[in-house]
PDB file of N, CA and C in Angstrom:
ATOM      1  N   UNK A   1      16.844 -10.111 -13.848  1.00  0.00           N
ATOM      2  CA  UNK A   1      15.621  -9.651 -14.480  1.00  0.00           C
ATOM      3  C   UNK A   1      15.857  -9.571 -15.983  1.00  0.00           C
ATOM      4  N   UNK A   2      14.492  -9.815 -16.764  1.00  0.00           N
ATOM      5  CA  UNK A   2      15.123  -9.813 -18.131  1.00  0.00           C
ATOM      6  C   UNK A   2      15.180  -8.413 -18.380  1.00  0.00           C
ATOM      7  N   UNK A   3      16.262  -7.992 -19.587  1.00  0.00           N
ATOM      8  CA  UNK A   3      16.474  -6.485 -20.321  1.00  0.00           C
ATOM      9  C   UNK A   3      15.050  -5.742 -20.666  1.00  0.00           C
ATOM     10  N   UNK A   4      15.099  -4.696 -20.003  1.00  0.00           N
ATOM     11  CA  UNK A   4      14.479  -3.861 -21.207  1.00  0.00           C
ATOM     12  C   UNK A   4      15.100  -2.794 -21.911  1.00  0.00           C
ATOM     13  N   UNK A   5      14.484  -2.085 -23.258  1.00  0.00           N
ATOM     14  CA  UNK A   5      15.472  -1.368 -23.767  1.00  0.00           C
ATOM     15  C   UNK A   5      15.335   0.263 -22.827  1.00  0.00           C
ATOM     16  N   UNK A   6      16.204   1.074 -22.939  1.00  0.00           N
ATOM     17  CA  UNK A   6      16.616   2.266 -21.740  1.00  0.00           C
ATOM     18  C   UNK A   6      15.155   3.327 -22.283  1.00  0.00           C
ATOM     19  N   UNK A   7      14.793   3.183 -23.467  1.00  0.00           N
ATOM     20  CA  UNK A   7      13.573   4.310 -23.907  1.00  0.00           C
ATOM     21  C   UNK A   7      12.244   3.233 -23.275  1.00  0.00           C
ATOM     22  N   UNK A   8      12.263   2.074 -22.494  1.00  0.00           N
ATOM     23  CA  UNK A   8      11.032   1.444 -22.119  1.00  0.00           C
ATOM     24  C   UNK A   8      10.498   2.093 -21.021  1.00  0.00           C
ATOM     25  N   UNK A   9       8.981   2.444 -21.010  1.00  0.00           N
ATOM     26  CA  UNK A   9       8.711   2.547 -19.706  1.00  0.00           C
ATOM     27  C   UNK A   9       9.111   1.584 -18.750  1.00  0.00           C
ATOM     28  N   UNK A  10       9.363   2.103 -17.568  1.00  0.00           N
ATOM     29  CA  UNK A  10       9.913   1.159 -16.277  1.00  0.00           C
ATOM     30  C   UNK A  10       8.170   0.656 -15.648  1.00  0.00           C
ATOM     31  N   UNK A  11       8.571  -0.735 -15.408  1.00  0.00           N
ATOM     32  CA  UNK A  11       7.584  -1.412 -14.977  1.00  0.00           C
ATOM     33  C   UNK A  11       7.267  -1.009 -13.374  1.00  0.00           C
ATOM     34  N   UNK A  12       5.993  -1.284 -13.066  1.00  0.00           N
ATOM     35  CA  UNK A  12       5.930  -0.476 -11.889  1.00  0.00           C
ATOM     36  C   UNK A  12       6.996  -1.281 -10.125  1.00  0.00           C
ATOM     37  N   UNK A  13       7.395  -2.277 -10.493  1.00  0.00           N
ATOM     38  CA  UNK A  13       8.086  -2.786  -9.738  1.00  0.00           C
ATOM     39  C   UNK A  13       9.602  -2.049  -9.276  1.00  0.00           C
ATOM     40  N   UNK A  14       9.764  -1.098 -10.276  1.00  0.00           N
ATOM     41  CA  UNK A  14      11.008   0.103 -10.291  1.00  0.00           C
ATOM     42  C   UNK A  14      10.599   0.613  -9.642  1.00  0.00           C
ATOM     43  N   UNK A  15       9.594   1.256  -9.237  1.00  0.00           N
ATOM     44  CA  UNK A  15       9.556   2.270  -8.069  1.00  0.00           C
ATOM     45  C   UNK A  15       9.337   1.569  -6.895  1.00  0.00           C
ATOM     46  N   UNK A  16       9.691   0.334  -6.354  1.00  0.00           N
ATOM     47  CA  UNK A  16       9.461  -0.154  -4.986  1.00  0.00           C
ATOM     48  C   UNK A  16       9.826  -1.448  -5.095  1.00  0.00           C
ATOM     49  N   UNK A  17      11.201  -1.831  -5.664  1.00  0.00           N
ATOM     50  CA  UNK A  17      11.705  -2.970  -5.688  1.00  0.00           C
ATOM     51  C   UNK A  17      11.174  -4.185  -4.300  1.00  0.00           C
ATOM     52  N   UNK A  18      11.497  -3.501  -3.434  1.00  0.00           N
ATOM     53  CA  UNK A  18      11.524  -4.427  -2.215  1.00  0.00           C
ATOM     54  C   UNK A  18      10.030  -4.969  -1.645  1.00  0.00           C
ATOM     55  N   UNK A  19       8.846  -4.345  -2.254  1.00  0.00           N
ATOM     56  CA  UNK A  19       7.555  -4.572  -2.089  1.00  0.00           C
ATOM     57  C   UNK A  19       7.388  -6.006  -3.071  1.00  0.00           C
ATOM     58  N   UNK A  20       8.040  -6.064  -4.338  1.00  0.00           N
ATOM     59  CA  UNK A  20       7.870  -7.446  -5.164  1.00  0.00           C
ATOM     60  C   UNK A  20       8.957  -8.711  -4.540  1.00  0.00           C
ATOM     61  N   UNK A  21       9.596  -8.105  -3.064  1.00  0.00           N
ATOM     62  CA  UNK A  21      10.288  -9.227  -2.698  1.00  0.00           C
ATOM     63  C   UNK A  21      10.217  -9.632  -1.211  1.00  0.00           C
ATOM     64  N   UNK A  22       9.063  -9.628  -1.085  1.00  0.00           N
ATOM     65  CA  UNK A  22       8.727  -9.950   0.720  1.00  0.00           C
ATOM     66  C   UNK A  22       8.423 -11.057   0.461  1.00  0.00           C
ATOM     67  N   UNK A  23       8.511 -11.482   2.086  1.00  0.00           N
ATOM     68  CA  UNK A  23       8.748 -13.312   2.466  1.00  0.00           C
ATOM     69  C   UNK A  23       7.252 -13.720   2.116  1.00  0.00           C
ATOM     70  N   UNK A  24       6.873 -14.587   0.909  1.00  0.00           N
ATOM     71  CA  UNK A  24       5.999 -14.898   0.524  1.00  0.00           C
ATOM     72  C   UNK A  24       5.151 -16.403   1.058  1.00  0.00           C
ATOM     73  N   UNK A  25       6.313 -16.498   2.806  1.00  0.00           N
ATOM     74  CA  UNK A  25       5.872 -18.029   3.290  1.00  0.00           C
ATOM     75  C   UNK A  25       6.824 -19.114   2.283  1.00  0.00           C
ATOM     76  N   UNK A  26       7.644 -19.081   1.336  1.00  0.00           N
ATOM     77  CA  UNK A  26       8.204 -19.836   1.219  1.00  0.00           C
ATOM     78  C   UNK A  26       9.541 -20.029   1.400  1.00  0.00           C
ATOM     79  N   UNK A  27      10.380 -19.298   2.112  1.00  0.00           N
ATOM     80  CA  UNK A  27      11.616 -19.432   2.891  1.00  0.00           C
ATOM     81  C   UNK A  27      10.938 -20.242   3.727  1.00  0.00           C
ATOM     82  N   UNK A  28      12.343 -21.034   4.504  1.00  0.00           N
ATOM     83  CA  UNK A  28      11.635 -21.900   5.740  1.00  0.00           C
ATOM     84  C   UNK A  28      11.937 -21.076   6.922  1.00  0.00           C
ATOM     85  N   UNK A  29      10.898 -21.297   7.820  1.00  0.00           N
ATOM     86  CA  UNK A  29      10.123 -20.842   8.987  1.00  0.00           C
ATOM     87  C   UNK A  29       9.529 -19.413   8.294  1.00  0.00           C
ATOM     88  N   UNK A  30       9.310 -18.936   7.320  1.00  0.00           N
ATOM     89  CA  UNK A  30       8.358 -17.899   7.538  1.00  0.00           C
ATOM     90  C   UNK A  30       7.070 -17.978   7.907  1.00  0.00           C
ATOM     91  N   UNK A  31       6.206 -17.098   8.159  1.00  0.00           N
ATOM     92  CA  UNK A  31       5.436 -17.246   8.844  1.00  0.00           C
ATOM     93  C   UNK A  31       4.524 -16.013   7.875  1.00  0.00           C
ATOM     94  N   UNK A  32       3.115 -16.122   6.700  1.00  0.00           N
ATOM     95  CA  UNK A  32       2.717 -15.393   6.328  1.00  0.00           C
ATOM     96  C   UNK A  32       1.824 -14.846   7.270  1.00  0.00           C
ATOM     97  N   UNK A  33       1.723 -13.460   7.158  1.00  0.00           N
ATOM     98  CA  UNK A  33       0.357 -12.463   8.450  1.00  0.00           C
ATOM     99  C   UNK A  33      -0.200 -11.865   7.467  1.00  0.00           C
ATOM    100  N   UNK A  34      -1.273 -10.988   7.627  1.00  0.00           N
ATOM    101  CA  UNK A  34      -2.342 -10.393   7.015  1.00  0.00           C
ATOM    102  C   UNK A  34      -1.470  -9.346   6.725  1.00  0.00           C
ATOM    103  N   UNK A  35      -0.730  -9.023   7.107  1.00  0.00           N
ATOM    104  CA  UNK A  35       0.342  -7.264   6.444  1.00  0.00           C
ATOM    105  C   UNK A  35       0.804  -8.330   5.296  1.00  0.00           C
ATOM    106  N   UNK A  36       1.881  -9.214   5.338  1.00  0.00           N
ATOM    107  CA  UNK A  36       2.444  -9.857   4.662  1.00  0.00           C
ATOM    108  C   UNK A  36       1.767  -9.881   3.546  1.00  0.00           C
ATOM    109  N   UNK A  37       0.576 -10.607   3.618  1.00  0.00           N
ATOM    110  CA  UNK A  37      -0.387 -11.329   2.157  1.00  0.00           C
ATOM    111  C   UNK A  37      -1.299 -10.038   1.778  1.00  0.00           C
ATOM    112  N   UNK A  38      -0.988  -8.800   2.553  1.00  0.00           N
ATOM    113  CA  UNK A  38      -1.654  -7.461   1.553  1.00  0.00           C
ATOM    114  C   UNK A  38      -0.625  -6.855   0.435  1.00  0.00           C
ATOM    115  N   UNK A  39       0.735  -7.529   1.623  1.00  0.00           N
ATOM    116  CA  UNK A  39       2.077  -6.276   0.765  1.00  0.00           C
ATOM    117  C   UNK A  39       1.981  -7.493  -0.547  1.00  0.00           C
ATOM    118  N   UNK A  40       1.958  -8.869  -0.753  1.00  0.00           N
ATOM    119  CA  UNK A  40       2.129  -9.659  -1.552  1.00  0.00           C
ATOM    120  C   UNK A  40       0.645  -8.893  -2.714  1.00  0.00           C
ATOM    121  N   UNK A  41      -0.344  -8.730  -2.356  1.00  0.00           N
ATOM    122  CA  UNK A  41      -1.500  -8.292  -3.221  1.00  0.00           C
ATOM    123  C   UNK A  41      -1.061  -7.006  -4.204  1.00  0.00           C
ATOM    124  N   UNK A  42      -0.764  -5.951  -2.839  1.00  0.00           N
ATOM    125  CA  UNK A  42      -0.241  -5.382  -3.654  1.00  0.00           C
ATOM    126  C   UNK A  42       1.073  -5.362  -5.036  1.00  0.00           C
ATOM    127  N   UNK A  43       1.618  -6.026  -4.947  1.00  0.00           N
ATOM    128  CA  UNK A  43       2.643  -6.053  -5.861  1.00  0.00           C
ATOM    129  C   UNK A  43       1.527  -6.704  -7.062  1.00  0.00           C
ATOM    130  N   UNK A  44       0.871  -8.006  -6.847  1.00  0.00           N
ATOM    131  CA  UNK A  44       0.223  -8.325  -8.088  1.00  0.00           C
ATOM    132  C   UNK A  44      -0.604  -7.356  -8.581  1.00  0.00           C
ATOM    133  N   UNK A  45      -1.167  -6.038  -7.591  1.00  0.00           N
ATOM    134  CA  UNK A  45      -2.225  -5.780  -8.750  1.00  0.00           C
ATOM    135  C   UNK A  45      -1.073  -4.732  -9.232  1.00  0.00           C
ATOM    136  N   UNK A  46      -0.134  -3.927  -9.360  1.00  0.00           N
ATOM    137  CA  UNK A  46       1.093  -3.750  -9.855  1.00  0.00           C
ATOM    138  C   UNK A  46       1.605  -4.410 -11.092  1.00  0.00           C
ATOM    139  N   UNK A  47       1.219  -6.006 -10.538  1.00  0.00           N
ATOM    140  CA  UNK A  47       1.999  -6.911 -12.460  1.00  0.00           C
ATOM    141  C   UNK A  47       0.240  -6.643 -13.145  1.00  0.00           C
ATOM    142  N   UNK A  48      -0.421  -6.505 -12.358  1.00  0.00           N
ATOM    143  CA  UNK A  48      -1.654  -6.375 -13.123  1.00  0.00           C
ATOM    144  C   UNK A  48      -1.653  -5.756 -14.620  1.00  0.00           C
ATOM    145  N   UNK A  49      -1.255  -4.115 -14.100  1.00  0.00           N
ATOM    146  CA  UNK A  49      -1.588  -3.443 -14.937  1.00  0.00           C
ATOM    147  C   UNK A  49       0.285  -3.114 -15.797  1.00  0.00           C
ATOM    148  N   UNK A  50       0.903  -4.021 -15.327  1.00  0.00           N
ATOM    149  CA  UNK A  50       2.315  -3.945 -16.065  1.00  0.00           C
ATOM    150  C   UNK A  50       2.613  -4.164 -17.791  1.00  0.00           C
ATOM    151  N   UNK A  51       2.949  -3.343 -18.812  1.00  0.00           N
ATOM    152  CA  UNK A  51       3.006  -3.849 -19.779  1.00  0.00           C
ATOM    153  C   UNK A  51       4.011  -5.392 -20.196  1.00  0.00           C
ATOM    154  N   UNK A  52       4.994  -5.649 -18.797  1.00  0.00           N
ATOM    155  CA  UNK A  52       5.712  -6.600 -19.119  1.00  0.00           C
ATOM    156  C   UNK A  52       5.285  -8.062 -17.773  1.00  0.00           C
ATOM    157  N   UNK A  53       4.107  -8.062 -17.725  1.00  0.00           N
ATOM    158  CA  UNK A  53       3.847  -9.039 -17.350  1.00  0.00           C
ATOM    159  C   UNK A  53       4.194 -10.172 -17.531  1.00  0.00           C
ATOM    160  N   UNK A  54       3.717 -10.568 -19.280  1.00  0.00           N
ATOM    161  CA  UNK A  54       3.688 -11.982 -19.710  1.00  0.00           C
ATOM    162  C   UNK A  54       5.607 -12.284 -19.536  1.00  0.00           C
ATOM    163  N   UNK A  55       6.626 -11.043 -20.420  1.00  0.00           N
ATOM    164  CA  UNK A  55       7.796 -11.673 -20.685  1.00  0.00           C
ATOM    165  C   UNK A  55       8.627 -11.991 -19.337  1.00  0.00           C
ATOM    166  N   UNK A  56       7.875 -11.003 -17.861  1.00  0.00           N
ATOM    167  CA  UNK A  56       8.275 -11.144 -16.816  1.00  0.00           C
ATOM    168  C   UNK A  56       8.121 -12.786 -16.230  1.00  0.00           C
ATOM    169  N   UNK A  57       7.027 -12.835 -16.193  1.00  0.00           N
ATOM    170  CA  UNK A  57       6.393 -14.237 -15.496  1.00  0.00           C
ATOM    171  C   UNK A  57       7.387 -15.544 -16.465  1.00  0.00           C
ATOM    172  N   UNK A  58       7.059 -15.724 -17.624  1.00  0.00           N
ATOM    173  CA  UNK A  58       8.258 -16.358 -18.652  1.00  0.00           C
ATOM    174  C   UNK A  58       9.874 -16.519 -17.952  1.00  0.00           C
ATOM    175  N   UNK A  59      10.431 -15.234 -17.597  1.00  0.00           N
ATOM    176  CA  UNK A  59      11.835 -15.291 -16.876  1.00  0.00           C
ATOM    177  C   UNK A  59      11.689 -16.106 -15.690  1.00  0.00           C
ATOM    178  N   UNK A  60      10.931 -15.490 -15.364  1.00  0.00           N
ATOM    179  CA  UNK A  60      10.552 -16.088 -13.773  1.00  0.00           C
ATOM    180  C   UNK A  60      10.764 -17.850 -13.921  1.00  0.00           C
ATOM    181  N   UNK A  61       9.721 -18.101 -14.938  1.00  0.00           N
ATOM    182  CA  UNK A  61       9.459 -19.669 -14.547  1.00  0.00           C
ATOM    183  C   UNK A  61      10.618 -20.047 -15.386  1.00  0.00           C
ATOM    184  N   UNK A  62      11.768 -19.739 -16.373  1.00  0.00           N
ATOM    185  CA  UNK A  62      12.907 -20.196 -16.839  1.00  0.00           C
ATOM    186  C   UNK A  62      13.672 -20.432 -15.301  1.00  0.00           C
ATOM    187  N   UNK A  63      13.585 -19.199 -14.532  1.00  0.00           N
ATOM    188  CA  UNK A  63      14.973 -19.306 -13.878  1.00  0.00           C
ATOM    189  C   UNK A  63      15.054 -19.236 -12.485  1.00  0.00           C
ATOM    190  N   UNK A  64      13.779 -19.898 -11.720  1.00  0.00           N
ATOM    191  CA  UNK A  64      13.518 -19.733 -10.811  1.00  0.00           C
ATOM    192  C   UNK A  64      13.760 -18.912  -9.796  1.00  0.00           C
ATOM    193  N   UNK A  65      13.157 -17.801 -10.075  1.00  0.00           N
ATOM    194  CA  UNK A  65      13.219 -16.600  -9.620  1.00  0.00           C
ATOM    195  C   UNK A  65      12.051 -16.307  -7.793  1.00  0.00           C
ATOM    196  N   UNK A  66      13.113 -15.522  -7.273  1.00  0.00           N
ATOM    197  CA  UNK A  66      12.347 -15.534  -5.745  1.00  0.00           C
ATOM    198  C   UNK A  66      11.693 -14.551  -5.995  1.00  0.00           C
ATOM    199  N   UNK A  67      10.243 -14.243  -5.366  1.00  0.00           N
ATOM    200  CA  UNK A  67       9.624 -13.163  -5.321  1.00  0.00           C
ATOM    201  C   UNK A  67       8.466 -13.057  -6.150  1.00  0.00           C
ATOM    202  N   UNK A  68       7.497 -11.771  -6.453  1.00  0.00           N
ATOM    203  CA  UNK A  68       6.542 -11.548  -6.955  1.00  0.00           C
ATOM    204  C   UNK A  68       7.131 -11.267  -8.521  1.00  0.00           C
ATOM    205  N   UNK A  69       6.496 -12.003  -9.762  1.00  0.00           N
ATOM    206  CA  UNK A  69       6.965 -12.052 -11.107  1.00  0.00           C
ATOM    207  C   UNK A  69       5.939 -12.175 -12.030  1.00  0.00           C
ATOM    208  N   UNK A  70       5.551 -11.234 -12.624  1.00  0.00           N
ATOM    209  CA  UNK A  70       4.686 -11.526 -13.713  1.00  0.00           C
ATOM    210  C   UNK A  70       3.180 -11.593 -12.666  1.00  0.00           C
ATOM    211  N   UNK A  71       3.392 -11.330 -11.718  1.00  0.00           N
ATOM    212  CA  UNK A  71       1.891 -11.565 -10.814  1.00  0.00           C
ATOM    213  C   UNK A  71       1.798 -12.570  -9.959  1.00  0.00           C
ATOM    214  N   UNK A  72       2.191 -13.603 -10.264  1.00  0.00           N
ATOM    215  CA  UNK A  72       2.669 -14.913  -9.368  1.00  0.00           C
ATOM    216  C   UNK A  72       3.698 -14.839  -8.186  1.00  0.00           C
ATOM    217  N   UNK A  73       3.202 -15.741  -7.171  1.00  0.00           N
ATOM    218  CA  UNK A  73       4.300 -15.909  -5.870  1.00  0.00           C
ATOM    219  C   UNK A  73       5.093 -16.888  -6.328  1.00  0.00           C
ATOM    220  N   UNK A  74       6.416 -17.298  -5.772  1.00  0.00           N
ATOM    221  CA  UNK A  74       7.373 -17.944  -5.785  1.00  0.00           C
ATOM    222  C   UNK A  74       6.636 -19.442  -5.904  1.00  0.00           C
ATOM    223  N   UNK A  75       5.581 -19.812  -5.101  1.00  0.00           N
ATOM    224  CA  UNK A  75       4.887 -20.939  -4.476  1.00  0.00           C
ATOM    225  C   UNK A  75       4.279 -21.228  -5.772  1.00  0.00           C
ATOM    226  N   UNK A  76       3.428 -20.293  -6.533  1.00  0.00           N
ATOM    227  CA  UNK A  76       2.486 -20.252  -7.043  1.00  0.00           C
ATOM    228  C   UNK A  76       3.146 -20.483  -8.444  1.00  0.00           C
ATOM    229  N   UNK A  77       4.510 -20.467  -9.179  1.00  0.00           N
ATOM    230  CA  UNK A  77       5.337 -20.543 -10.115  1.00  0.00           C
ATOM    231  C   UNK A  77       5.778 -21.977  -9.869  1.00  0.00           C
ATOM    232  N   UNK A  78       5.966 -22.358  -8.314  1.00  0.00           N
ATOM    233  CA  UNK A  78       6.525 -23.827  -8.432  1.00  0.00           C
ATOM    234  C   UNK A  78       5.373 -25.121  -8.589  1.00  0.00           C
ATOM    235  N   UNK A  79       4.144 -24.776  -8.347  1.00  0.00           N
ATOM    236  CA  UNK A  79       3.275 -25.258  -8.129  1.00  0.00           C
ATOM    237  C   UNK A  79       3.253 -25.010 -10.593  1.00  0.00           C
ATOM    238  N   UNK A  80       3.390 -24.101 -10.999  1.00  0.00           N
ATOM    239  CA  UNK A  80       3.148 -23.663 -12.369  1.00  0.00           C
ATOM    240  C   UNK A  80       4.036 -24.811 -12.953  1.00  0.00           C
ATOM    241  N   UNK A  81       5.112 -25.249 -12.881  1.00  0.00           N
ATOM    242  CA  UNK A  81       6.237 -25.925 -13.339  1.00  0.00           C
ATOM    243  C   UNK A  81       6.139 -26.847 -12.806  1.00  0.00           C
ATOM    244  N   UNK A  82       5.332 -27.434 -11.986  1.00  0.00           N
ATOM    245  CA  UNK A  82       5.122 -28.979 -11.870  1.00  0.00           C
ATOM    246  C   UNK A  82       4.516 -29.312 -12.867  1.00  0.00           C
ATOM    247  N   UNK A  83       2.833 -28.498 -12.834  1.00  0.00           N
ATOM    248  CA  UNK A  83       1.917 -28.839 -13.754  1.00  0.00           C
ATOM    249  C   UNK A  83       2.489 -29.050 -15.046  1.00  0.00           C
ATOM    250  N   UNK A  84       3.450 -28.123 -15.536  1.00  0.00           N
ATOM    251  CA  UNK A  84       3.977 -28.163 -17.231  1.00  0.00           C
ATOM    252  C   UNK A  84       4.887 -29.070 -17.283  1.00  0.00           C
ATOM    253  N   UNK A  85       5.687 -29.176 -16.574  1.00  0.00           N
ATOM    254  CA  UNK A  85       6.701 -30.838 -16.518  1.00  0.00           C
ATOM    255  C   UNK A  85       5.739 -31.818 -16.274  1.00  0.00           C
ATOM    256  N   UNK A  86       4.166 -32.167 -15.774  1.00  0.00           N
ATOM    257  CA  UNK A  86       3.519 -32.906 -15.773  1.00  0.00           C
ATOM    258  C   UNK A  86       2.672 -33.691 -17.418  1.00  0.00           C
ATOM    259  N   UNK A  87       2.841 -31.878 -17.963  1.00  0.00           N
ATOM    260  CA  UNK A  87       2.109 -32.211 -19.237  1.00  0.00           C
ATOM    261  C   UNK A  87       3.009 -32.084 -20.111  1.00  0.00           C
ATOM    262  N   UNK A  88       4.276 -32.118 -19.641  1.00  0.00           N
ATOM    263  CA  UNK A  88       5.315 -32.717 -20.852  1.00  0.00           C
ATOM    264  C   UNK A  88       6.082 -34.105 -20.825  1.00  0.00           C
ATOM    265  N   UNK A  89       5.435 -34.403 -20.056  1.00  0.00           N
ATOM    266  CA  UNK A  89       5.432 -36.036 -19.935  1.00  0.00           C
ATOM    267  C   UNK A  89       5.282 -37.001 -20.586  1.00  0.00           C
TER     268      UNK A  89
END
């Protein structure tokens, strides 16, 4: 995860690490269910109101990161980095 400094507010993903890292259907054989794609909602509206959204989502798509980032699913970041390797073509 990128640094923040120790006087930063903690982003809300600190209080429930493991909610921004459920099987988002892109491991193979997962299988997304309606619990699944609420616990996934919830975490975005979480990056929603996060002050470190933008520099989060940024790490994310540097370093291909698993999980909910900046608001985006894993899927939804790889699907992001096609498009921009498309338009850096």
């Amino acid at each position: 995860m990128f640094l923040l400094n120790s006087d930063d507010e903690p982003p809300p993903c600190a209080d429930d690490p493991d909610l921004w890292f459920v099987d988002d259907g892109t491991l193979k054989g997962a299988r997304v269910t309606d619990h699944v794609n609420e616990l996934i909602h919830l975490a975005k509206d979480g990056c929603a109101v996060c002050p470190y959204k933008t520099p989060c989502l940024q790490h994310a798509l540097e370093n291909g990161e698993y999980g909910i980032w900046g608001g985006t699913t894993t899927d939804e970041r790889r699907r992001e980095r096609r498009r921009m390797a498309r338009r850096a073509a």
